[in-house]
C-alpha atoms as a PDB file:
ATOM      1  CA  UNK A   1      -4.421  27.637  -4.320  1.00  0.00           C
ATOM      2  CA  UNK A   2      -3.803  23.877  -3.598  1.00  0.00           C
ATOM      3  CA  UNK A   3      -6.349  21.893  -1.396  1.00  0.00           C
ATOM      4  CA  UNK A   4      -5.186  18.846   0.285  1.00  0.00           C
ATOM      5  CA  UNK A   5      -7.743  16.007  -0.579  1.00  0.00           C
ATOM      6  CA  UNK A   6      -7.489  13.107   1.828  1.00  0.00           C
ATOM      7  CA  UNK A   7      -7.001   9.710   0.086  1.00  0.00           C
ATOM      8  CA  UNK A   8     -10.596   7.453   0.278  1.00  0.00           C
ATOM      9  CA  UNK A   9     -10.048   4.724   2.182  1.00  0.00           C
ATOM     10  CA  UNK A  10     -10.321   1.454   1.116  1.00  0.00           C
ATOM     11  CA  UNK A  11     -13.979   0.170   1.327  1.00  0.00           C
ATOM     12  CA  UNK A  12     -14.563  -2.306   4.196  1.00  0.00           C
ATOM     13  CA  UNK A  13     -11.446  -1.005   6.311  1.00  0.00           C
ATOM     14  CA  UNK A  14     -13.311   0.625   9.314  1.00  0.00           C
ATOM     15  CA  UNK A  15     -15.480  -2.555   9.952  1.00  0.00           C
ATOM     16  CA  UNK A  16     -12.377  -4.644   9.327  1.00  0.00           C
ATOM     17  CA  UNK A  17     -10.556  -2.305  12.400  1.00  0.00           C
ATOM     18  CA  UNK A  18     -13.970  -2.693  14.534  1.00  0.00           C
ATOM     19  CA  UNK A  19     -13.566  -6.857  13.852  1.00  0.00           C
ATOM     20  CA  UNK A  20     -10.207  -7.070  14.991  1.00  0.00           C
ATOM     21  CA  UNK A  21     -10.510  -4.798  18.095  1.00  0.00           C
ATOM     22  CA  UNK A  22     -13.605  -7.200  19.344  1.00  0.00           C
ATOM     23  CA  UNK A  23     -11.678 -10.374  18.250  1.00  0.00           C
ATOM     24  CA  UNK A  24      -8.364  -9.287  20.165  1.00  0.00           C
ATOM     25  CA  UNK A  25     -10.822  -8.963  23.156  1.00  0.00           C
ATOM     26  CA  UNK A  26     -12.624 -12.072  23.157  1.00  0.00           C
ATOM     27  CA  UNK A  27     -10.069 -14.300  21.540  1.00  0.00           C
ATOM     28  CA  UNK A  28     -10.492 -17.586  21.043  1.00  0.00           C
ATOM     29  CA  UNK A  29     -14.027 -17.416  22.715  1.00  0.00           C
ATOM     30  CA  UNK A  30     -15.573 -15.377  19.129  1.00  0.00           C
ATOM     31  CA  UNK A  31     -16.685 -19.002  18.019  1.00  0.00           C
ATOM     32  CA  UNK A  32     -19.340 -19.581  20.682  1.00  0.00           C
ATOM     33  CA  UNK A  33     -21.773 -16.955  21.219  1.00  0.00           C
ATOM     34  CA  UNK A  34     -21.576 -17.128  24.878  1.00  0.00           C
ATOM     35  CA  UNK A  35     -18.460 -17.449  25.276  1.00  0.00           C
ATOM     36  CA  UNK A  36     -18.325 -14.291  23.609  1.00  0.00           C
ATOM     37  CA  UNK A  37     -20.841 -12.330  25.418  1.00  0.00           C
ATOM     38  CA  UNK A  38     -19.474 -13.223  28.711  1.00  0.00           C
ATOM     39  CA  UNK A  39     -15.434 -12.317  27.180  1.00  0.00           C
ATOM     40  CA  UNK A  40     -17.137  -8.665  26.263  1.00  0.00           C
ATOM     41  CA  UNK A  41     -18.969  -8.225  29.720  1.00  0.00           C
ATOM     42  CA  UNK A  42     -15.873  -9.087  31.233  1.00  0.00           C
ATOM     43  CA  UNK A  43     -13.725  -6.408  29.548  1.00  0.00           C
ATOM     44  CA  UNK A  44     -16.163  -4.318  30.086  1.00  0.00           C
ATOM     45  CA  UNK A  45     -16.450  -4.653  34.050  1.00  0.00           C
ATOM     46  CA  UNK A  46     -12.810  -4.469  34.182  1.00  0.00           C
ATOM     47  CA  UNK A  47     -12.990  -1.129  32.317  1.00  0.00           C
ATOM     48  CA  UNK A  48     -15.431   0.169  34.194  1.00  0.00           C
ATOM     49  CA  UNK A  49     -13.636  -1.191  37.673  1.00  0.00           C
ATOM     50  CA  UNK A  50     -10.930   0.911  35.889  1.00  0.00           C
ATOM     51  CA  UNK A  51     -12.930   4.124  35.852  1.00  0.00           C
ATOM     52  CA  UNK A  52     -12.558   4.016  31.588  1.00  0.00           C
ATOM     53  CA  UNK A  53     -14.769   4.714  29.210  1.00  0.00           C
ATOM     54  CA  UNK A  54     -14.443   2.674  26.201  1.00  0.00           C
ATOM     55  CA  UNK A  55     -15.121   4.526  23.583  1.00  0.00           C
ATOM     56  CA  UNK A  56     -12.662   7.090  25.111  1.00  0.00           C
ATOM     57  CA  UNK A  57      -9.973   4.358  24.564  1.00  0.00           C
ATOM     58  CA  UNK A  58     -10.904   3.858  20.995  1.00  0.00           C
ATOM     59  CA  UNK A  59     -13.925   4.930  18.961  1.00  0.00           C
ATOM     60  CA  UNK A  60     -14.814   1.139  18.069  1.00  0.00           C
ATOM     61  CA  UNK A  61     -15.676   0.374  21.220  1.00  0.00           C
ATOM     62  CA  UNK A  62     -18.314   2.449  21.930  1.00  0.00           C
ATOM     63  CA  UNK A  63     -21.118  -0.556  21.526  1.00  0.00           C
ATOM     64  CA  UNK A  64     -18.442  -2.702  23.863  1.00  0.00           C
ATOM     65  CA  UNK A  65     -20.744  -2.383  26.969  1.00  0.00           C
ATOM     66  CA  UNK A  66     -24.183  -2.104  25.027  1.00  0.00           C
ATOM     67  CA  UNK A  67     -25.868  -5.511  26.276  1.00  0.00           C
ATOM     68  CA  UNK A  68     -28.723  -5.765  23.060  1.00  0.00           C
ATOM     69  CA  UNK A  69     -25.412  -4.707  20.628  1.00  0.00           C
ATOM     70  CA  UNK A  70     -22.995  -7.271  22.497  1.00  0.00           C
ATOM     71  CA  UNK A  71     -24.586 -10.122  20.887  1.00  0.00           C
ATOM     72  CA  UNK A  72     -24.847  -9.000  17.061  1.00  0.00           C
ATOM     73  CA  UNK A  73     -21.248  -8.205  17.755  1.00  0.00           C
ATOM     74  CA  UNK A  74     -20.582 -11.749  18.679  1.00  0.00           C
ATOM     75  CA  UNK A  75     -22.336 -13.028  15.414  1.00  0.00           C
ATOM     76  CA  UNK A  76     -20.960 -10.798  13.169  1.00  0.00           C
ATOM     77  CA  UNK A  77     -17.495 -11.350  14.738  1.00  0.00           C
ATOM     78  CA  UNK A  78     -17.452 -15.233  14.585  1.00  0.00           C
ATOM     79  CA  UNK A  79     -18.884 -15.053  10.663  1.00  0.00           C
ATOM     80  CA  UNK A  80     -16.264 -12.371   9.800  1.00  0.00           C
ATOM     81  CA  UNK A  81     -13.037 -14.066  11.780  1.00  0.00           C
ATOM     82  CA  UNK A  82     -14.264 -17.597  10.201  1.00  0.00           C
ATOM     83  CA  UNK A  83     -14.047 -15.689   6.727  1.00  0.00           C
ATOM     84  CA  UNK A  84     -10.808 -14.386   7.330  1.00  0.00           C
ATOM     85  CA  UNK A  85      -9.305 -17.477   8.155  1.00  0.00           C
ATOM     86  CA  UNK A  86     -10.467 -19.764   5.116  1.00  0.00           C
ATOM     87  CA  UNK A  87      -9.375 -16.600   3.120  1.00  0.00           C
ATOM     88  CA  UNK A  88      -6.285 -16.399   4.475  1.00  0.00           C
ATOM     89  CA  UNK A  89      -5.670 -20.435   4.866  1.00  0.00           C
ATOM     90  CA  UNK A  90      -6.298 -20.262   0.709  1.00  0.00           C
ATOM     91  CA  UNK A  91      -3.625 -17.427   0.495  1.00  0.00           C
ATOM     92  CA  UNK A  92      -1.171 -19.096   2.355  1.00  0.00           C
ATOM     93  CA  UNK A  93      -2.032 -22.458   0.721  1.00  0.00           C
ATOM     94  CA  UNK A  94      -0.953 -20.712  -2.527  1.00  0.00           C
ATOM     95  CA  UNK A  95       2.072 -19.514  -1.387  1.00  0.00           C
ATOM     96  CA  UNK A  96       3.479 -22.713   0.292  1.00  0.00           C
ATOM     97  CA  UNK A  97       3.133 -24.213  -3.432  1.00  0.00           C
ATOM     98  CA  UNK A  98       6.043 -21.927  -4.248  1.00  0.00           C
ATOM     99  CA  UNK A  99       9.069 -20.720  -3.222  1.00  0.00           C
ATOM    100  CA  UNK A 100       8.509 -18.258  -0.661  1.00  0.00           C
ATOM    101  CA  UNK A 101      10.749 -14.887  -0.707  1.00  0.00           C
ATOM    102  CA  UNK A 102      11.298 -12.952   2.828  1.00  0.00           C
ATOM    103  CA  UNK A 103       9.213 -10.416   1.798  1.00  0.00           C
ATOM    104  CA  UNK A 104       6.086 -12.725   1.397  1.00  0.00           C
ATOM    105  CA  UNK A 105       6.998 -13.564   5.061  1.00  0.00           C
ATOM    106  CA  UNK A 106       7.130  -9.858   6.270  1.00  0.00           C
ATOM    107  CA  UNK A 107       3.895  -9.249   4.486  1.00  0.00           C
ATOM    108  CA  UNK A 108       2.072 -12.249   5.814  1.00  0.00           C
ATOM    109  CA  UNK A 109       3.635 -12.012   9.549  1.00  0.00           C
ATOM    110  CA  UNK A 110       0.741  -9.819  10.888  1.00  0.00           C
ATOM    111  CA  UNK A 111      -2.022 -11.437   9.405  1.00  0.00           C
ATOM    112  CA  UNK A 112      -0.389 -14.464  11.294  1.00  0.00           C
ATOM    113  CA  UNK A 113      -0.108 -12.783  14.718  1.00  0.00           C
ATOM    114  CA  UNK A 114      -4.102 -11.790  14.525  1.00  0.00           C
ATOM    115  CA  UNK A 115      -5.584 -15.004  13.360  1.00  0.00           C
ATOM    116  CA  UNK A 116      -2.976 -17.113  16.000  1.00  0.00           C
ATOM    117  CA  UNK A 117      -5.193 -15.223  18.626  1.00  0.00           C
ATOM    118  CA  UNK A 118      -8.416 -16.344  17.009  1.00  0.00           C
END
């Protein structure tokens, strides 16, 4: 009899979903801790004004409206997002030293459209 076995996922992936959920939210505002606690509050009033639960809307977000979590969020977030940027800035920096194929552009496109709202 043949089982299905479900393919592991890539280590790190699940935290790197949660990152870019709360750095959609707050934008710009993950660099100052303050700025991010009040973007989170925010989104979490309006969901509430709403009548929506958050973790309802996505599993991630289930610490959105937790007050003592909100601000470990906002550290983690601006250390992580900062990483990802000088990450991808080296990438990038690596491929502008060549000659850059369309696929290279497709690949990179997403990665753009997150970090353009950070």
């Amino acid at each position: 009899r043949a089982v299905k076995r479900q393919a592991a996922s890539p280590q790190g992936t699940q935290d790197e979903e949660e990152v870019r959920l709360f750095a959609l939210i707050v934008g710009k505002d993950y660099n100052s801790q303050q700025a991010c606690k009040e973007r989170l509050k925010k989104h979490c009033d309006e969901l509430n004004d709403a009548n929506l639960n958050a973790e309802e809307i996505h599993g991630k977000l289930k610490d959105l409206c937790n007050n003592q979590k909100q601000e470990n969020k906002c550290q983690t977030l601006k250390s992580k997002v900062k990483n990802e940027c000088d990450t991808f800035k080296t990438a990038l920096e690596l491929l502008v030293a060549k000659s850059i194929q369309d696929d290279e552009c497709t690949k990179n496109e997403r990665q753009c459209l997150f970090l353009e709202g950070a």
